[in-house]
Protein backbone atom coordinates (compact mmCIF):
# COMPACT_ATOMS: atom_id res chain seq x y z
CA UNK A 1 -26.91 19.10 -3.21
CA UNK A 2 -23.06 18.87 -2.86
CA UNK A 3 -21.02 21.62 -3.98
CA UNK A 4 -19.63 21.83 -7.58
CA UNK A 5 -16.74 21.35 -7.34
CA UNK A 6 -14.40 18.49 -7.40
CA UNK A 7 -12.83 17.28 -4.03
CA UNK A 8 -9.31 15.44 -4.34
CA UNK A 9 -8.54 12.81 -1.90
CA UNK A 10 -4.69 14.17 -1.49
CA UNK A 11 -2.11 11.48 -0.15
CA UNK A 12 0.52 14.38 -0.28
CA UNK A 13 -0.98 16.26 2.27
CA UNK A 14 -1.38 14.18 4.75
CA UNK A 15 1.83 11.90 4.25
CA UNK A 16 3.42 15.05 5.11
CA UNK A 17 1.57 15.22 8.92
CA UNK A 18 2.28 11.13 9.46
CA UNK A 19 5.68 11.61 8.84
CA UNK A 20 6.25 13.99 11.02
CA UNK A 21 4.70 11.76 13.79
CA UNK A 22 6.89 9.33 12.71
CA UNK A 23 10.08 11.05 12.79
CA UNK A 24 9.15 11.81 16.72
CA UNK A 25 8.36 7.78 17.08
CA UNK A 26 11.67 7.35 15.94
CA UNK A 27 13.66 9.58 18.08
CA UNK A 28 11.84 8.15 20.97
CA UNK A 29 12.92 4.59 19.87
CA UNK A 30 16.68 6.16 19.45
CA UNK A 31 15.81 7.41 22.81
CA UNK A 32 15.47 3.75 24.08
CA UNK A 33 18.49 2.69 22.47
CA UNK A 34 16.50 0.81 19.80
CA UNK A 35 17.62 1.98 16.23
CA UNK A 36 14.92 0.68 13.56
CA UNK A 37 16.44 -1.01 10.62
CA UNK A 38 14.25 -2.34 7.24
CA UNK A 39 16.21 -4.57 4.85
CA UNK A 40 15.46 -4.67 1.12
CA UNK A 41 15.56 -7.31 -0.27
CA UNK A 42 16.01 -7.02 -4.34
CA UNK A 43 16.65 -9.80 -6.95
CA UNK A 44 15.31 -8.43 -9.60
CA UNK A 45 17.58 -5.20 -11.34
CA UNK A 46 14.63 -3.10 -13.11
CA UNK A 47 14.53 0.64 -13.68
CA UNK A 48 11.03 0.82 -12.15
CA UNK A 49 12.16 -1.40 -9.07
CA UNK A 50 15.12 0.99 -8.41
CA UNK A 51 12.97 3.74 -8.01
CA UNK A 52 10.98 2.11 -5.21
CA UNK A 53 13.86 1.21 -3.73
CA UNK A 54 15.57 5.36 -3.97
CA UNK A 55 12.11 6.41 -2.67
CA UNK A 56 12.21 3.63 0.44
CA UNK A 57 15.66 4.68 1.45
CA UNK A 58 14.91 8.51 1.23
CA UNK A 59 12.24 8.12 3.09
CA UNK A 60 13.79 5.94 5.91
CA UNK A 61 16.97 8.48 5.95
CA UNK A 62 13.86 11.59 6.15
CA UNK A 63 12.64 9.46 9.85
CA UNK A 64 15.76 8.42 10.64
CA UNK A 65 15.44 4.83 10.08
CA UNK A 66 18.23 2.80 8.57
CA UNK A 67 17.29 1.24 5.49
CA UNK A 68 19.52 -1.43 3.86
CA UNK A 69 19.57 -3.24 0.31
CA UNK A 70 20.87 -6.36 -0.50
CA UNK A 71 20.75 -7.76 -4.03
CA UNK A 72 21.44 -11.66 -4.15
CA UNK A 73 20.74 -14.05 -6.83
CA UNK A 74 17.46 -15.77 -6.53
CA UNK A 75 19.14 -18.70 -5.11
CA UNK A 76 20.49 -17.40 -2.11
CA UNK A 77 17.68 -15.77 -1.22
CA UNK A 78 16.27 -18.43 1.63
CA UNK A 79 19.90 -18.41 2.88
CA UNK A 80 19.91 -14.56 3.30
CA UNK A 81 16.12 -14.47 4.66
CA UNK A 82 17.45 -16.94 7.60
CA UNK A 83 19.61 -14.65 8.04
CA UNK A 84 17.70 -11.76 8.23
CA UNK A 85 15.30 -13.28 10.10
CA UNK A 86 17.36 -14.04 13.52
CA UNK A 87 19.91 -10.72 12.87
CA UNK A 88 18.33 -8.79 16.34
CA UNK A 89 19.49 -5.25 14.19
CA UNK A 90 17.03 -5.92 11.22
CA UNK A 91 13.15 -5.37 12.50
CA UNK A 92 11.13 -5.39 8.98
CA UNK A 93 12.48 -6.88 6.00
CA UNK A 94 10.85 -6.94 2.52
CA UNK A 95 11.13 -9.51 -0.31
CA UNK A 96 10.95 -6.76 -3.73
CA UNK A 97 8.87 -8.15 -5.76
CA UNK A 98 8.40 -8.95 -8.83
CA UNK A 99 10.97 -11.72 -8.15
CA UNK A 100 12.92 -12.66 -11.68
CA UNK A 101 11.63 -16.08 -11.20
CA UNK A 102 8.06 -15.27 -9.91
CA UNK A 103 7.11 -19.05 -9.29
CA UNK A 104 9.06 -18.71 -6.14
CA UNK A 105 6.82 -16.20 -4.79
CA UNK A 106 4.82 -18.06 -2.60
CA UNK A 107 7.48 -19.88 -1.41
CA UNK A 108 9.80 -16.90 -0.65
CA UNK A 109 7.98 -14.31 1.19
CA UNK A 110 6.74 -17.09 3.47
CA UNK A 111 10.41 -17.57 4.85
CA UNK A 112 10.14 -13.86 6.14
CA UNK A 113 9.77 -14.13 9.92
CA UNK A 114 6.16 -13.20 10.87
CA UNK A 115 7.09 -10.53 13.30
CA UNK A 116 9.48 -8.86 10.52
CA UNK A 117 7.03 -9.09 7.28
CA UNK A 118 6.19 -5.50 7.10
CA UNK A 119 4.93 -5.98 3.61
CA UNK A 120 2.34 -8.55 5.13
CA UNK A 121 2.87 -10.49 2.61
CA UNK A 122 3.34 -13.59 4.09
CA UNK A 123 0.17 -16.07 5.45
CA UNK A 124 1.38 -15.55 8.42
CA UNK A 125 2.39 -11.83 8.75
CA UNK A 126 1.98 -9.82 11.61
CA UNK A 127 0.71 -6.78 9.76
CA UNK A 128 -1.65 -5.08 7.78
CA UNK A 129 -0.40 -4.53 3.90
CA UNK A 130 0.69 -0.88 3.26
CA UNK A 131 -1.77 -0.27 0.75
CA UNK A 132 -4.82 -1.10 2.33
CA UNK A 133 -3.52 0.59 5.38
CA UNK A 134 -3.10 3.68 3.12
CA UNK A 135 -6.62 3.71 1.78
CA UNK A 136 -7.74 3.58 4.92
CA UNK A 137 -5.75 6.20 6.00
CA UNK A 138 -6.42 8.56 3.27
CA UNK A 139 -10.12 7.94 3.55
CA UNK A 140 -10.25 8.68 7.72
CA UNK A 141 -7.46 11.44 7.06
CA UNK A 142 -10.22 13.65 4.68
CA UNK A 143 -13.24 12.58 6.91
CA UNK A 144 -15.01 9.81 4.32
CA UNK A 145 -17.72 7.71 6.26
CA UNK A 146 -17.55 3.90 5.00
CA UNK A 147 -21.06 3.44 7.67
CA UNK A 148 -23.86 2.42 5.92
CA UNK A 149 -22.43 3.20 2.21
CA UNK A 150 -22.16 0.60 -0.61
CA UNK A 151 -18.38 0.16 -0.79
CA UNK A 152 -17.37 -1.66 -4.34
CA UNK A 153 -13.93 -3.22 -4.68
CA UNK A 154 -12.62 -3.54 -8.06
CA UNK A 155 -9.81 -6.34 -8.22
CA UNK A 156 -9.38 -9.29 -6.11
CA UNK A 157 -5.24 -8.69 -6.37
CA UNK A 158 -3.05 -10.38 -3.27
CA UNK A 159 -1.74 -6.83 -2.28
CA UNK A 160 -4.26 -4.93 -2.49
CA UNK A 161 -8.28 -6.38 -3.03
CA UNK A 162 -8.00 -9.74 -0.92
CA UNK A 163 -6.68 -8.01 2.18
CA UNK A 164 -8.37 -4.70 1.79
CA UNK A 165 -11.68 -6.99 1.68
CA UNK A 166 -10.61 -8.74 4.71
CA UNK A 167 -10.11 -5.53 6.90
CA UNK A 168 -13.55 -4.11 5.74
CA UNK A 169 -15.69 -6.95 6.05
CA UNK A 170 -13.97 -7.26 9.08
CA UNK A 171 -15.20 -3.59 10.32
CA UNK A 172 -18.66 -4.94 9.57
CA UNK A 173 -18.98 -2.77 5.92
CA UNK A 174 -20.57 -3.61 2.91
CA UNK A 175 -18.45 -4.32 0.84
CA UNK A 176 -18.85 -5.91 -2.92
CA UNK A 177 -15.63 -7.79 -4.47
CA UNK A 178 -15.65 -7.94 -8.40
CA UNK A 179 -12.35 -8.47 -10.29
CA UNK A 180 -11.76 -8.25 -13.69
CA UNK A 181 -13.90 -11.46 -14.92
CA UNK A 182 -17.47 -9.30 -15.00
CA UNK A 183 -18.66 -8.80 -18.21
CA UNK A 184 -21.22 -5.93 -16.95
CA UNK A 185 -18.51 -3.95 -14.93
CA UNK A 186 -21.19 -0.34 -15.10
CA UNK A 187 -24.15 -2.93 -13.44
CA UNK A 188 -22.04 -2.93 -9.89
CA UNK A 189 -20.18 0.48 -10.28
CA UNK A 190 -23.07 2.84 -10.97
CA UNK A 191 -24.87 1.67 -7.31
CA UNK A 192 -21.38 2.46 -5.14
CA UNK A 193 -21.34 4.97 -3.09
CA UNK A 194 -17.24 4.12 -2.67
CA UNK A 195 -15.58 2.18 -5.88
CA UNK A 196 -11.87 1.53 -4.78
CA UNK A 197 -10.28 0.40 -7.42
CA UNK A 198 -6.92 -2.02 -7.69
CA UNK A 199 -6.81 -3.53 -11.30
CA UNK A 200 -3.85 -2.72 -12.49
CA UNK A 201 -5.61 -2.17 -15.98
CA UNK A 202 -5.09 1.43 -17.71
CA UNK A 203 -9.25 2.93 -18.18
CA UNK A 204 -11.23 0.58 -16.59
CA UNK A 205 -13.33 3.04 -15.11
CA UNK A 206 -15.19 5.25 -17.21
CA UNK A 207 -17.17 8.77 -16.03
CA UNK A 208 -20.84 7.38 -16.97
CA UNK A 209 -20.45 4.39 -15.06
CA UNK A 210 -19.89 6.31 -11.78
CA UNK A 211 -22.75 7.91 -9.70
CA UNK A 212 -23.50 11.72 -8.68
CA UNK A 213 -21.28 12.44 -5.69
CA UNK A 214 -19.19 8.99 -5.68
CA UNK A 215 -16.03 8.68 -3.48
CA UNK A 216 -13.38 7.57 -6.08
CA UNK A 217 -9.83 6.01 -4.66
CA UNK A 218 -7.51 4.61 -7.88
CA UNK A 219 -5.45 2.22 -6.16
CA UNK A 220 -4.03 1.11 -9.35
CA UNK A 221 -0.69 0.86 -11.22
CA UNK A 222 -0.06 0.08 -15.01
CA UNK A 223 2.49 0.71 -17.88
CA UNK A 224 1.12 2.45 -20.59
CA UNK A 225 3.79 3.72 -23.35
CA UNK A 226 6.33 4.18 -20.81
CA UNK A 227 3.65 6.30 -18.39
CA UNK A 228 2.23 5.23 -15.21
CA UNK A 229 -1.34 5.51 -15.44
CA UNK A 230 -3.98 4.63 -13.20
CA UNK A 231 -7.33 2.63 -13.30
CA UNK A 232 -9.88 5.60 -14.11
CA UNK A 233 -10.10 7.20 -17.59
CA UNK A 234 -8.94 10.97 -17.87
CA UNK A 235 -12.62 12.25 -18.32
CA UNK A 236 -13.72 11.31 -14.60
CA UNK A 237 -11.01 14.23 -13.76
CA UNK A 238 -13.52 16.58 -15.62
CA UNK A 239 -16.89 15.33 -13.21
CA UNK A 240 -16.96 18.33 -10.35
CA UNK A 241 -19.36 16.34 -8.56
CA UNK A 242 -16.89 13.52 -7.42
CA UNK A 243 -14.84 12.71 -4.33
CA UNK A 244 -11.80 11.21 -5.96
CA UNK A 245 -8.04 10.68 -5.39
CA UNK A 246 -5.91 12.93 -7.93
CA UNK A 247 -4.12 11.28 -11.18
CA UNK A 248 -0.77 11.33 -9.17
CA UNK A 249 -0.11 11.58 -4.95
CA UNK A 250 -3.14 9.74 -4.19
CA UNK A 251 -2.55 6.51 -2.63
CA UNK A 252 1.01 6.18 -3.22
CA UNK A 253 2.50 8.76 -1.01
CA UNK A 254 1.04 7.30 1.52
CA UNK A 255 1.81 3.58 1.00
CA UNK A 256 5.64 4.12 1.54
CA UNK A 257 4.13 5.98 4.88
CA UNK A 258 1.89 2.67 5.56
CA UNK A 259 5.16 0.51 5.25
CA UNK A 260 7.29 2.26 7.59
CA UNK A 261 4.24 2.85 10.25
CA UNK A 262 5.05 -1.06 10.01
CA UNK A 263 8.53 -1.16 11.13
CA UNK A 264 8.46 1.11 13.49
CA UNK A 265 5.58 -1.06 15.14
CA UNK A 266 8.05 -3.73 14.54
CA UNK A 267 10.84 -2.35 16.61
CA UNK A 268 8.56 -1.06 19.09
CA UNK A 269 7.26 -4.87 19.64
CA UNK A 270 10.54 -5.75 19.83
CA UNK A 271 11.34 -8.15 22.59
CA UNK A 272 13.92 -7.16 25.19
CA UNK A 273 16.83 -9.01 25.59
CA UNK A 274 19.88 -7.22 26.59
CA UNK A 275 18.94 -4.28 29.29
């Protein structure tokens, strides 16, 4: 049998090596006379937004990339993205979303050049999304096999389920996709030997719908009275037999670490023009 006691899937941890590696990808880039540059681009002026946005620019002053912020009206966006899009200086650029008119979305974050969509979130981005990527990355970082294990997805979401689906089916896994809809959500969850969850929902996931020696990942983000809280219910914390990602510095930590591995590919794609 496994041992008793609970394992925690820490994003922390190992955010802390990749940056490190990335601070030296940097430097060689500075080295090369290339200085990576990521430019924010915020409409929307929201407490929770802002945060994002400190934590972005820390991090991209930690690695020594430049990170910039501009905050137009919704209006001039597509104006500004043109911009963006030909300045040589700027190598990943990011729509924040949610937009204050969120019908645009579609519309917006497919003016993003391709090579510069480090959020992926464009149809035709050049990248993987950053929190896909960081699953990934936390679940290869602590040694989880996804061979021949019965992987369940919880939430079909744009950023996170649809191309987190793509990448594993891709890799030849099976994978299950359920979203929200199922009426029976215990039926598919008690046979996974992975549930990754991305709902968005506060509790969806409940300790006696998950089986002996699971590998948990909570991918997701909700409001609750002011809190953050994730998709699994406080009492899977208590289980000792679970692999599971911890109620805070999971996946996150490592998403911000996903988005910059992103621009730094950018700039090192970059093609030369002036010698």
């Amino acid at each position: 049998m496994g041992s008793n006691w609970m394992k925690l899937l820490d994003g922390k941890e190992l955010a802390g090596f990749i940056k490190e590696r990335q601070a030296k990808d940097v430097r060689r880039l500075h080295a090369s006379k290339i200085s990576p540059k990521l430019a924010i681009v915020q409409v929307k002026d929201d407490p929770v937004i802002n945060t994002y946005i400190r934590l972005k620019k820390q991090y991209g002053a930690d690695i020594g990339i430049g990170v910039e912020v501009h905050t137009p009206k919704q209006t001039e966006v597509p104006k500004l993205l043109n911009k963006l899009s030909i300045d040589e200086s700027v190598h990943g650029i990011i729509v924040q979303l949610p937009l204050a008119d969120p019908s645009q979305t579609d519309e917006i974050v497919n003016m993003v050049a391709p090579q510069k969509d480090v959020d992926a979130l464009g149809e035709k981005a050049k990248f993987d999304p950053a929190t896909p990527m960081a699953i990934l990355w936390l679940l290869a970082g602590y040694g989880v096999e996804l061979k021949n294990k019965k992987i369940l997805l919880i939430g079909k979401g744009k950023l996170v389920g649809k191309p987190l689906e793509k990448i594993l089916k891709n890799s030849g896994y099976d994978v299950e996709v359920i979203g929200r809809e199922v009426k029976d959500l215990a039926e598919h969850t008690k046979n996974a030997d992975i549930i990754i969850t991305a709902t968005g929902s506060p509790a969806v996931l409940y300790s006696n719908m998950i089986k002996q020696g699971a590998v948990v990942v909570d991918a997701g983000v909700a409001s609750e009275e002011g809190k953050t809280v994730g998709d699994l219910s406080p009492e899977v914390y208590k289980r000792e037999d679970l692999t599971i990602t911890p109620a805070k510095g999971g996946v996150g930590p490592l998403t911000v670490c996903a988005l910059f591995e992103n621009v730094i590919r950018a700039a090192q794609n970059l093609p030369r023009t002036k010698s």
